[in-house]
C-alpha atoms as a PDB file:
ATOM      1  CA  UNK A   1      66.443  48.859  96.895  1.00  0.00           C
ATOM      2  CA  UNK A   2      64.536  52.227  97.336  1.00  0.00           C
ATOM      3  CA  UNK A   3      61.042  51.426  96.935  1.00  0.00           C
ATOM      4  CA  UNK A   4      59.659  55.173  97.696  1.00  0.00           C
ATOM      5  CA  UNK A   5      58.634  55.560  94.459  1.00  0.00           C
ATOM      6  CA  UNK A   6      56.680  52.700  93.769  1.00  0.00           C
ATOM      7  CA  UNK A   7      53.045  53.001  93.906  1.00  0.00           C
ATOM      8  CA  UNK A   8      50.347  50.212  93.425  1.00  0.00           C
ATOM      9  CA  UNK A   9      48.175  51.020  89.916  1.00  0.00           C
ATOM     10  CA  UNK A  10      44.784  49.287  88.221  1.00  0.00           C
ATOM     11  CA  UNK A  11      44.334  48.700  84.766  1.00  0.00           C
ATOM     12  CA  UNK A  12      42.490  52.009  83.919  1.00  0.00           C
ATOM     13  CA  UNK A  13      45.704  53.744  85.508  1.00  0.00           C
ATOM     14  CA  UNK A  14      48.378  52.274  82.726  1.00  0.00           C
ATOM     15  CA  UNK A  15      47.756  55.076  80.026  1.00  0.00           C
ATOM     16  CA  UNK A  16      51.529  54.219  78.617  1.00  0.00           C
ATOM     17  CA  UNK A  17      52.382  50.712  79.248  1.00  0.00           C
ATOM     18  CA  UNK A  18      55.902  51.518  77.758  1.00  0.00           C
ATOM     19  CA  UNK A  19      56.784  53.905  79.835  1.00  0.00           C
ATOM     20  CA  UNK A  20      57.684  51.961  82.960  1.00  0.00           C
ATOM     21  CA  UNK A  21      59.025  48.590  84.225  1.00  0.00           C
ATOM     22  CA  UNK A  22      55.675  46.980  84.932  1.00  0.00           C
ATOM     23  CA  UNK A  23      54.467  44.058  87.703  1.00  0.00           C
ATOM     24  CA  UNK A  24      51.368  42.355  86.159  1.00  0.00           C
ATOM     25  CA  UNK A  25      49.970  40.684  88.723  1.00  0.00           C
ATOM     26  CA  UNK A  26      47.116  37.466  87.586  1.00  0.00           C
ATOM     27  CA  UNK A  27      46.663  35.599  84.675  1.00  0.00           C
ATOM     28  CA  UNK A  28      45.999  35.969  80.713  1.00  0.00           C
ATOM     29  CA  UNK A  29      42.603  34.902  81.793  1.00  0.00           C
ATOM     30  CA  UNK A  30      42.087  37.710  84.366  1.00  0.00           C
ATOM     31  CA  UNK A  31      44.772  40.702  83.398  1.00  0.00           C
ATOM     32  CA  UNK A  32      44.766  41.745  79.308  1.00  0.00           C
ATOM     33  CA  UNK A  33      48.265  43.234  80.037  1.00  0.00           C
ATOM     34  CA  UNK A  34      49.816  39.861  81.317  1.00  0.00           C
ATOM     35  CA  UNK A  35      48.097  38.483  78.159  1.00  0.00           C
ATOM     36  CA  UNK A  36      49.509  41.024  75.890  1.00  0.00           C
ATOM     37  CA  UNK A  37      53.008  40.520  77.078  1.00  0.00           C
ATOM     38  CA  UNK A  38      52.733  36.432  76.717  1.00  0.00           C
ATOM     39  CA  UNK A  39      51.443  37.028  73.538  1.00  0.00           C
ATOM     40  CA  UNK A  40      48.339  35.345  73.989  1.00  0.00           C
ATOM     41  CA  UNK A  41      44.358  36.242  73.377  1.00  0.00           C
ATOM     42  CA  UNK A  42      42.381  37.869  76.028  1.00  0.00           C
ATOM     43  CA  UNK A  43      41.223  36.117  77.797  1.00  0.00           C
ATOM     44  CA  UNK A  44      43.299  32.742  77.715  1.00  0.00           C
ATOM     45  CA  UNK A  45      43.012  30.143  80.555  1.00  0.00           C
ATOM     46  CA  UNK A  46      43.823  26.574  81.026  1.00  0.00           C
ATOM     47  CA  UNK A  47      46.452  24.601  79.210  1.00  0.00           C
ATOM     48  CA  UNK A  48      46.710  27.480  76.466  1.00  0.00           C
ATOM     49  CA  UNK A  49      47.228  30.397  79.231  1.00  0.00           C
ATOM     50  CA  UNK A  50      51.028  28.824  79.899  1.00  0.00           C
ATOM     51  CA  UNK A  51      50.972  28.596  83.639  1.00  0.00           C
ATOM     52  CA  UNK A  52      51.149  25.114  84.581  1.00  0.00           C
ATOM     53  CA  UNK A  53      48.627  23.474  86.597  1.00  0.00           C
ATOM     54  CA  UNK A  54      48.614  24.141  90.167  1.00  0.00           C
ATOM     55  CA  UNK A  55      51.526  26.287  89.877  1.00  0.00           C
ATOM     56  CA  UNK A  56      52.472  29.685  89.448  1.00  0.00           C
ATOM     57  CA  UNK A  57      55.286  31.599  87.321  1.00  0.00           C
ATOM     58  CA  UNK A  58      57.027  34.489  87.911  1.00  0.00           C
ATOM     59  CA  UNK A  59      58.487  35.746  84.499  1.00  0.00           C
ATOM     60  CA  UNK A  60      60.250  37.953  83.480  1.00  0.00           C
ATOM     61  CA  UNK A  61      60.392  39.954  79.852  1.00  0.00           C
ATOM     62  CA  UNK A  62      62.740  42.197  78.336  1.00  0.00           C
ATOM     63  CA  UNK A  63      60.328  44.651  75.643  1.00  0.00           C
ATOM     64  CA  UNK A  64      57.185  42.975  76.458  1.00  0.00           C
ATOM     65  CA  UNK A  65      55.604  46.080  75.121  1.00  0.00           C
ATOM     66  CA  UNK A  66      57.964  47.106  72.345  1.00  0.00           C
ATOM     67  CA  UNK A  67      60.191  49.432  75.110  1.00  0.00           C
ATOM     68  CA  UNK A  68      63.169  49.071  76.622  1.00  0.00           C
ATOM     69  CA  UNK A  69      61.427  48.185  79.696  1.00  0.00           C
ATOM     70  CA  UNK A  70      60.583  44.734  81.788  1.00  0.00           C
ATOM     71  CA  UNK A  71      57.926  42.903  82.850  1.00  0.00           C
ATOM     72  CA  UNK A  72      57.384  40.972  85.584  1.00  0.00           C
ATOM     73  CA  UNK A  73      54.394  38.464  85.333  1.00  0.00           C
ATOM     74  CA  UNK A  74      52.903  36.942  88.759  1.00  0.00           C
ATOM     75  CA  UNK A  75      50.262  34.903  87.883  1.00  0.00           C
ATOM     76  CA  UNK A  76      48.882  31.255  89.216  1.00  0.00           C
ATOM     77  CA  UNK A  77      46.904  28.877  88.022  1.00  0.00           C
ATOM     78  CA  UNK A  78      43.886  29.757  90.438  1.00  0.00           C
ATOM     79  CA  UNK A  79      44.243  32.484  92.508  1.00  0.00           C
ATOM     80  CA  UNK A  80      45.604  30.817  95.409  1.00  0.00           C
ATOM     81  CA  UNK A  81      48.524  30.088  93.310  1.00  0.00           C
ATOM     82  CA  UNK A  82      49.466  33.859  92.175  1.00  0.00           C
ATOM     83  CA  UNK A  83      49.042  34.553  95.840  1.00  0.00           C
ATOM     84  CA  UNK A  84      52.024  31.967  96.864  1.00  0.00           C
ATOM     85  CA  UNK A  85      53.847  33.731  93.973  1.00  0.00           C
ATOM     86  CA  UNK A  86      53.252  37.083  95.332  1.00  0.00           C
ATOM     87  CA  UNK A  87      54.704  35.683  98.748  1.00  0.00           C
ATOM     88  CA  UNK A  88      58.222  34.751  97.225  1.00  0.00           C
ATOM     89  CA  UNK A  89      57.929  37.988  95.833  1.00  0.00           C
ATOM     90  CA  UNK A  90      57.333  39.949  98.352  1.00  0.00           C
ATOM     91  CA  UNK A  91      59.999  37.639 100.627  1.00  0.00           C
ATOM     92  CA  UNK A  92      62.517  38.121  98.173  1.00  0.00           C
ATOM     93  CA  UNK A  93      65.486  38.486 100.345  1.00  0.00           C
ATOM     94  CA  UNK A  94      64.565  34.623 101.373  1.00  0.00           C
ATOM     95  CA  UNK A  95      64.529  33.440  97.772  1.00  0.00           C
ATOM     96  CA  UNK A  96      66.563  35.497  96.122  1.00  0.00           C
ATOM     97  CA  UNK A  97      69.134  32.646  95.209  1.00  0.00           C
ATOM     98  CA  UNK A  98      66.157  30.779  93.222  1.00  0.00           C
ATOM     99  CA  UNK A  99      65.503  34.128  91.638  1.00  0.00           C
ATOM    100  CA  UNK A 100      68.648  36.046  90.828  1.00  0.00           C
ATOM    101  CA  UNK A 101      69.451  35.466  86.876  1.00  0.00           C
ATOM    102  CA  UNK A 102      66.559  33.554  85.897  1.00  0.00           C
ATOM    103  CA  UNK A 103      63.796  34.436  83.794  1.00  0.00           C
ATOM    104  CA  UNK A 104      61.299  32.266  84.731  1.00  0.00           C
ATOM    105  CA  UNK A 105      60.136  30.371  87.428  1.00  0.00           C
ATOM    106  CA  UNK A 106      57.390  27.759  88.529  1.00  0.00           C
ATOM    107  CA  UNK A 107      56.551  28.508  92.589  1.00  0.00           C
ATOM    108  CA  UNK A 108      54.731  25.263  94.373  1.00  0.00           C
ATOM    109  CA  UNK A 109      53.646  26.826  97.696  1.00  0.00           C
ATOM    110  CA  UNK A 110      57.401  27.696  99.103  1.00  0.00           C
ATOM    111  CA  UNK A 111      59.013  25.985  96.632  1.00  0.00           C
ATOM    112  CA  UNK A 112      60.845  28.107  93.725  1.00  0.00           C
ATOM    113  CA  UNK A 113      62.045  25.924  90.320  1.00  0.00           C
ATOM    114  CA  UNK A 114      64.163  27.705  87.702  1.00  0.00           C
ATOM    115  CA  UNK A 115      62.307  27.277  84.213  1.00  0.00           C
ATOM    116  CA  UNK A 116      63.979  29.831  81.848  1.00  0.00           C
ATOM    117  CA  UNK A 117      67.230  30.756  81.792  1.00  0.00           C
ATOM    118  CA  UNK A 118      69.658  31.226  84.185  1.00  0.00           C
ATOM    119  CA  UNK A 119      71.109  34.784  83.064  1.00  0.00           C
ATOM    120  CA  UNK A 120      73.475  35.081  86.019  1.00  0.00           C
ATOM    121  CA  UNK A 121      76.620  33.223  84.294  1.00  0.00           C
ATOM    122  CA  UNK A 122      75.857  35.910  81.398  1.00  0.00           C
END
């Protein structure tokens, strides 16, 4: 994939959230945008934040922001957690048979588990 175009933003530099396929990376109790898009308060944590403990997710979601566009949530329990996520991210080539089609996942350190649905048989 061409990445050239893909630059690294903060919060105060998302003036149209609908505009673009957006990463959100950390939780709904540290990133309003990731909370938006679960459709949760700002800020949620714990239980209620819907990243299981001592895990991490990476989720995807079609119109999280009324647009045509996706979002990809990578967020962890702690921060240690969204960090591993980032890593199977950012390895993707390694993982992307636990990835492809699915629109969630739980990540354990190296470990990848399908939550949501597989998509790829669609």
């Amino acid at each position: 994939a061409d990445l050239s175009s893909l630059r690294a933003v903060t919060f105060d530099d998302v003036v149209d959230k609908t505009s673009g396929h957006l990463i959100l990376v950390g939780g709904p109790a540290v990133n309003s945008l990731t909370a938006e898009a679960l459709g949760l308060e700002f800020p949620t944590s714990g239980v209620a934040s819907t990243i299981p403990e001592n895990k991490a997710i990476l989720k995807w979601i079609d119109g999280a922001f009324g647009g045509s566009n996706t979002v990809l949530i990578v967020a962890g329990w702690e921060a240690a957690e969204t960090q591993a996520a980032a890593s199977v991210l950012q390895a993707y080539s390694t993982y992307s048979s636990d990835l492809d089609g699915k629109t969630s996942v739980e990540v354990v350190g190296t470990t990848v588990t399908a939550v949501g649905a597989d998509t790829s048989a669609e």
